[in-house]
PDB file of N, CA and C in Angstrom:
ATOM      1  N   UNK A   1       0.837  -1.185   0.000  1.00  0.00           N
ATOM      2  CA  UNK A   1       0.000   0.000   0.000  1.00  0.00           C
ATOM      3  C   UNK A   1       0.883   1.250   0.000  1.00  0.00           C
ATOM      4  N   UNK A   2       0.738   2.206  -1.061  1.00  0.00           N
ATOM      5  CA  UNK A   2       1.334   3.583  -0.943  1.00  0.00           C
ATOM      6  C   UNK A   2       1.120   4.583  -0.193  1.00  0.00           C
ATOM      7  N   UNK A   3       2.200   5.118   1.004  1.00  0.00           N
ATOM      8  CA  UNK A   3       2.081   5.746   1.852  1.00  0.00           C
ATOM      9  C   UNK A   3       1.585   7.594   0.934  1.00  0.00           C
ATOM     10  N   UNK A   4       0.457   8.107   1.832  1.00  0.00           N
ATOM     11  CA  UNK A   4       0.076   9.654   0.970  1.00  0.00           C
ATOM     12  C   UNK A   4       0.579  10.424   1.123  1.00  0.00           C
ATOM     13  N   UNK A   5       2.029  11.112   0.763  1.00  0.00           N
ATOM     14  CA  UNK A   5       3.036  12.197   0.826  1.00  0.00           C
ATOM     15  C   UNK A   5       1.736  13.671   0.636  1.00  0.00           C
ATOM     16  N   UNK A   6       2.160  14.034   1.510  1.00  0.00           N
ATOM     17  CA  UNK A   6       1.595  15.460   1.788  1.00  0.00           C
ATOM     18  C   UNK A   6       2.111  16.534   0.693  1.00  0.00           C
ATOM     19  N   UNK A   7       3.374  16.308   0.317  1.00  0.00           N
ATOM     20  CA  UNK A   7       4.255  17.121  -0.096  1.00  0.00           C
ATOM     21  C   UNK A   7       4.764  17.039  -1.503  1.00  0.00           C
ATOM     22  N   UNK A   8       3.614  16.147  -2.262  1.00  0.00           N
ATOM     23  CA  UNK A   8       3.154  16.289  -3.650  1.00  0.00           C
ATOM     24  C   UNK A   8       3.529  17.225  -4.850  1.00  0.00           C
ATOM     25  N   UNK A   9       4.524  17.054  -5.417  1.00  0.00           N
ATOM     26  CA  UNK A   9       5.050  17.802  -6.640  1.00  0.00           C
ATOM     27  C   UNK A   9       5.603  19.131  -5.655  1.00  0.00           C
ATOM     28  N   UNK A  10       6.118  18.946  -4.821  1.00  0.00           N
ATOM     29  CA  UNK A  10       6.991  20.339  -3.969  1.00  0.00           C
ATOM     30  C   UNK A  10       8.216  20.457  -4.946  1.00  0.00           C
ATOM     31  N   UNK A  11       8.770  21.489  -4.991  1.00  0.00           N
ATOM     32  CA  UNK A  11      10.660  21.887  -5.529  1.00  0.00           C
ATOM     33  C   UNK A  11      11.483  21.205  -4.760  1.00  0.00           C
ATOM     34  N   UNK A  12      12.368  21.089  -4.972  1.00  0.00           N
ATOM     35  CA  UNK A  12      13.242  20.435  -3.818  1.00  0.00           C
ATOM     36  C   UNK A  12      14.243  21.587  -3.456  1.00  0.00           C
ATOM     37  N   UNK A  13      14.567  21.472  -2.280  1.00  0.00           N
ATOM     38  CA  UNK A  13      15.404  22.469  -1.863  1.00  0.00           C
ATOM     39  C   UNK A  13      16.873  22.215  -1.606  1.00  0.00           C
ATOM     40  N   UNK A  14      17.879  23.211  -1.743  1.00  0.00           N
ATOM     41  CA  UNK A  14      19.141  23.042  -1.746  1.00  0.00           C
ATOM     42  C   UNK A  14      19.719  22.124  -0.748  1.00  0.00           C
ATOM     43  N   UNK A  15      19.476  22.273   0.380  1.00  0.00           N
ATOM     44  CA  UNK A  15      19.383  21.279   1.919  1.00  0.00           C
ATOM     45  C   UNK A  15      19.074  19.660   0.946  1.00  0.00           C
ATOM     46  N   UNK A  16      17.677  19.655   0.746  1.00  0.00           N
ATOM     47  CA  UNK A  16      17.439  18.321   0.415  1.00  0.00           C
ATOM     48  C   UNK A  16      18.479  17.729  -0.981  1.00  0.00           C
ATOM     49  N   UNK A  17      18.746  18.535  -1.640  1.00  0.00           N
ATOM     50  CA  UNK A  17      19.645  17.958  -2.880  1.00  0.00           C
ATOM     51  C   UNK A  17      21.112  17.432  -2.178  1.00  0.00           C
ATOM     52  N   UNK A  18      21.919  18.271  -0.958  1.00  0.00           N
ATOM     53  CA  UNK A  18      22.901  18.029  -0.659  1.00  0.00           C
ATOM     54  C   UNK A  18      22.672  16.639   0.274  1.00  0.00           C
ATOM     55  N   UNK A  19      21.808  16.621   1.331  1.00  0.00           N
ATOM     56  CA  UNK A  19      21.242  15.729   1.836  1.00  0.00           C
ATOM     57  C   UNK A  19      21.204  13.977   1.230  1.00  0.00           C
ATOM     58  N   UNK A  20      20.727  14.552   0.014  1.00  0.00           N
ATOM     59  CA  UNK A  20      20.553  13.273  -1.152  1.00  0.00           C
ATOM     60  C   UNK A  20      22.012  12.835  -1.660  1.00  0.00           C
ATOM     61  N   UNK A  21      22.807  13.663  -1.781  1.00  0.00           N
ATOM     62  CA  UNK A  21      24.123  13.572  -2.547  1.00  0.00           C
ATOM     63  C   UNK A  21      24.772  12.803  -1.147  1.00  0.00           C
ATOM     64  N   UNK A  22      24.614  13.438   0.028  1.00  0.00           N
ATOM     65  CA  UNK A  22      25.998  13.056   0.626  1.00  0.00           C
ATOM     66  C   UNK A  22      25.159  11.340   1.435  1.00  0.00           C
ATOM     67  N   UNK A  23      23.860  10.921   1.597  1.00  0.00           N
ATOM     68  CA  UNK A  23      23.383  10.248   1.882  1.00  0.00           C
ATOM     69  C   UNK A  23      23.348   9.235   0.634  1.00  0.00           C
ATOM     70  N   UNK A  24      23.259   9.232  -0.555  1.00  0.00           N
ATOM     71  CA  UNK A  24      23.475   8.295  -1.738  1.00  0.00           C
ATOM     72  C   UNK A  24      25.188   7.714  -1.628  1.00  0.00           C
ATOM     73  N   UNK A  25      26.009   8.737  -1.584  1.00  0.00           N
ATOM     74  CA  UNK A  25      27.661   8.373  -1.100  1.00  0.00           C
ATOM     75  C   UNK A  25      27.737   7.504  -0.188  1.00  0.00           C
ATOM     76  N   UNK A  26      27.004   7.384   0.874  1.00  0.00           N
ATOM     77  CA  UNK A  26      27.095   6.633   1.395  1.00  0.00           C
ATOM     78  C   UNK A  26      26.859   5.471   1.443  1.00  0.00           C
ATOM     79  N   UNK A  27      26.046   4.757   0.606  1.00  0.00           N
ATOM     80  CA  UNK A  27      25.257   3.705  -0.441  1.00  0.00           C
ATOM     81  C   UNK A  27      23.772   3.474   0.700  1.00  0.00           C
ATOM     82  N   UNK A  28      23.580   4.534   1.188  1.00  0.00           N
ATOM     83  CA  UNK A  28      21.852   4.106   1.689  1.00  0.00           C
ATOM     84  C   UNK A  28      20.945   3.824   0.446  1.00  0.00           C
ATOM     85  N   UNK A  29      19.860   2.660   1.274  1.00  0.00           N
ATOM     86  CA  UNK A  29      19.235   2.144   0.047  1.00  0.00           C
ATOM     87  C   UNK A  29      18.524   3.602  -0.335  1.00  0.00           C
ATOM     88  N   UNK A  30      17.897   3.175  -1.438  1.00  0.00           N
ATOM     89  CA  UNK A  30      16.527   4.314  -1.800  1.00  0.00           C
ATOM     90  C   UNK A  30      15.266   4.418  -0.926  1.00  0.00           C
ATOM     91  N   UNK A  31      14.656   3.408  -0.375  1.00  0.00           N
ATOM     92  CA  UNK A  31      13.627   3.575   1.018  1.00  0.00           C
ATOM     93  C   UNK A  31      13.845   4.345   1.865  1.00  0.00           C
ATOM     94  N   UNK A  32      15.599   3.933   2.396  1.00  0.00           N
ATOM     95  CA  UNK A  32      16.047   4.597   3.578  1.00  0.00           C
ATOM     96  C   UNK A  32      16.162   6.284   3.091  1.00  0.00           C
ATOM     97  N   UNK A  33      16.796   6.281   2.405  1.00  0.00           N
ATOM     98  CA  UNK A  33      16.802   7.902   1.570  1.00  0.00           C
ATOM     99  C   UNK A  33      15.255   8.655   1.595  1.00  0.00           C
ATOM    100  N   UNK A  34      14.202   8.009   0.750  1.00  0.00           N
ATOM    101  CA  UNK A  34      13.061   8.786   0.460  1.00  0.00           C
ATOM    102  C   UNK A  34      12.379   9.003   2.095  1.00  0.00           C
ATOM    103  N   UNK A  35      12.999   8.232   3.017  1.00  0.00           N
ATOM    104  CA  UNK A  35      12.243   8.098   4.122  1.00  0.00           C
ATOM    105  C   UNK A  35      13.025   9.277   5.122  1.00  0.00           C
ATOM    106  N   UNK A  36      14.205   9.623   4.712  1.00  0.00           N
ATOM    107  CA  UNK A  36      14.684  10.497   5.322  1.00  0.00           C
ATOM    108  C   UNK A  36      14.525  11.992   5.143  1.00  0.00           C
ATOM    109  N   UNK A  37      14.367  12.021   3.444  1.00  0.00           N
ATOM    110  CA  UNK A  37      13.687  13.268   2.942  1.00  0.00           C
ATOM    111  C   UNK A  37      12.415  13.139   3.047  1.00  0.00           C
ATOM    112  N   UNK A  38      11.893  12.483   3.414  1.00  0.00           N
ATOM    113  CA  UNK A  38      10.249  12.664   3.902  1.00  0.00           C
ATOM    114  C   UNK A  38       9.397  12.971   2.680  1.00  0.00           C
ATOM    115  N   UNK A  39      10.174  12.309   1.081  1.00  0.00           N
ATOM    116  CA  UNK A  39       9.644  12.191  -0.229  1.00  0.00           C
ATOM    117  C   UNK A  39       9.414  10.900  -0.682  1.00  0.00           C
ATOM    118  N   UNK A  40       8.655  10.688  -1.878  1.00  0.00           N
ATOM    119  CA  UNK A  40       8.334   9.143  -2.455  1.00  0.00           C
ATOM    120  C   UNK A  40       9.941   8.573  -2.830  1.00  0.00           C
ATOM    121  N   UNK A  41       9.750   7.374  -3.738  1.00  0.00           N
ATOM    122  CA  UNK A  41      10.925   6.435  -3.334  1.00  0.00           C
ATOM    123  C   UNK A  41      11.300   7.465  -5.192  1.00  0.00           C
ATOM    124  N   UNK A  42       9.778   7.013  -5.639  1.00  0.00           N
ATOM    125  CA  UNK A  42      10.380   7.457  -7.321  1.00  0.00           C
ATOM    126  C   UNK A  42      10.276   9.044  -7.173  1.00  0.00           C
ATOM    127  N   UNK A  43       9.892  10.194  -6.679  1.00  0.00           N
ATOM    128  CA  UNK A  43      10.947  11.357  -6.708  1.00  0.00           C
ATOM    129  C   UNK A  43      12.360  11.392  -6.097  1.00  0.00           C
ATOM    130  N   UNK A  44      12.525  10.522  -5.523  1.00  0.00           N
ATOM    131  CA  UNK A  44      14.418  10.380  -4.595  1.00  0.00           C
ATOM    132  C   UNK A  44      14.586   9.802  -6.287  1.00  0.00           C
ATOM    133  N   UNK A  45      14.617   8.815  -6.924  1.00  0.00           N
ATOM    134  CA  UNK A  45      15.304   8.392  -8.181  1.00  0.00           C
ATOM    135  C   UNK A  45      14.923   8.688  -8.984  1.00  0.00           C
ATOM    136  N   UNK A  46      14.091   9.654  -9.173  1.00  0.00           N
ATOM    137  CA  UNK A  46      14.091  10.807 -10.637  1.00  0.00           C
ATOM    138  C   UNK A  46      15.054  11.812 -10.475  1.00  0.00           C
ATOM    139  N   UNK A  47      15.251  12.262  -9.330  1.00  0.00           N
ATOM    140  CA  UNK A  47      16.262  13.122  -8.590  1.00  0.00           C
ATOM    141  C   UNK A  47      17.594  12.792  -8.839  1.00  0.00           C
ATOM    142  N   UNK A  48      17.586  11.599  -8.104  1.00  0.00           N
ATOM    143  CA  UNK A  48      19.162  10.908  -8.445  1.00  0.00           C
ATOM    144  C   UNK A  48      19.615  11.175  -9.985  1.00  0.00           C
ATOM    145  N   UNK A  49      19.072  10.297 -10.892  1.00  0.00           N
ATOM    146  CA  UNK A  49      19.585   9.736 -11.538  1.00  0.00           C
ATOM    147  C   UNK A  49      19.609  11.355 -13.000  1.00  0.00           C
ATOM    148  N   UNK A  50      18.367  12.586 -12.357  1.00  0.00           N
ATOM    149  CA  UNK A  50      19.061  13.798 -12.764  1.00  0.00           C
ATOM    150  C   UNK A  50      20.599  14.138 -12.410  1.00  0.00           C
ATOM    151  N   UNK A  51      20.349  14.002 -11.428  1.00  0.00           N
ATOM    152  CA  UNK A  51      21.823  14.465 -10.926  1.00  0.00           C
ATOM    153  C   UNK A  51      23.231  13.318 -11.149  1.00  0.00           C
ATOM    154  N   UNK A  52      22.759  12.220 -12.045  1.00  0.00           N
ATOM    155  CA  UNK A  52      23.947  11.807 -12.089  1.00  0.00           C
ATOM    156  C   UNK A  52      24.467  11.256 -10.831  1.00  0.00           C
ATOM    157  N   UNK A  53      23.429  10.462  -9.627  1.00  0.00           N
ATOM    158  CA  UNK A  53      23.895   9.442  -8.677  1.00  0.00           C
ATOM    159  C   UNK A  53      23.442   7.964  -8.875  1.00  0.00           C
ATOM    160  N   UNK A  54      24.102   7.223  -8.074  1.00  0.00           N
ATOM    161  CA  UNK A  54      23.695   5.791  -7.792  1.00  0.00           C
ATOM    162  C   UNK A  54      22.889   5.835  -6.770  1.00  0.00           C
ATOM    163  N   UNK A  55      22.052   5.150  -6.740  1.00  0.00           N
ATOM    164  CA  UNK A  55      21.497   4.742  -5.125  1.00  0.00           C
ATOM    165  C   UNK A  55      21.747   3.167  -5.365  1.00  0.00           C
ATOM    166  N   UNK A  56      22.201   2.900  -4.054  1.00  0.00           N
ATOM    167  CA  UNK A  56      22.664   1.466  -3.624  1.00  0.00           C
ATOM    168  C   UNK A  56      21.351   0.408  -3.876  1.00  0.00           C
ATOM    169  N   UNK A  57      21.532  -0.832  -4.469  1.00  0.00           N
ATOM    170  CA  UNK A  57      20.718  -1.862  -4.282  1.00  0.00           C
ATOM    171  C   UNK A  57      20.699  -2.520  -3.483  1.00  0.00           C
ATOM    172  N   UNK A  58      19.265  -3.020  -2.733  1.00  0.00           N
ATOM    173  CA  UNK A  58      19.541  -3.603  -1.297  1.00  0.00           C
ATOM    174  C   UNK A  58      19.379  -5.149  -1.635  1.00  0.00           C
ATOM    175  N   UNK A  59      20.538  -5.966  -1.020  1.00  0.00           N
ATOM    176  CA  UNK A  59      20.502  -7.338  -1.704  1.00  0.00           C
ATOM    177  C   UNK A  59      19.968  -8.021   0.112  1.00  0.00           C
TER     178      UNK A  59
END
């Protein structure tokens, strides 16, 4: 079941982009990430993969 993000097509802010960068470096999965920016899993990896990151696969 999909959790209802309040925060629906928001901008992302400079905080959250660096946030994402230095938290992807670290190889957190993508759950753990979207759950930390308090965004869906697929805006964290539309994000990413603009910006030219990996997010870690969780095996």
């Amino acid at each position: 079941m999909k959790d209802k993000f309040e925060r629906h097509k928001q901008p992302w802010t400079a905080a959250e982009i660096d946030k994402l960068h230095t938290l992807a470096k670290k190889g957190m999965a993508l759950k753990a990430i979207a759950k930390a920016l308090t965004r869906s899993e697929e805006s964290v990896k539309t994000r990413a993969k603009a910006d030219g990151l990996s997010i870690a696969k969780l095996r």
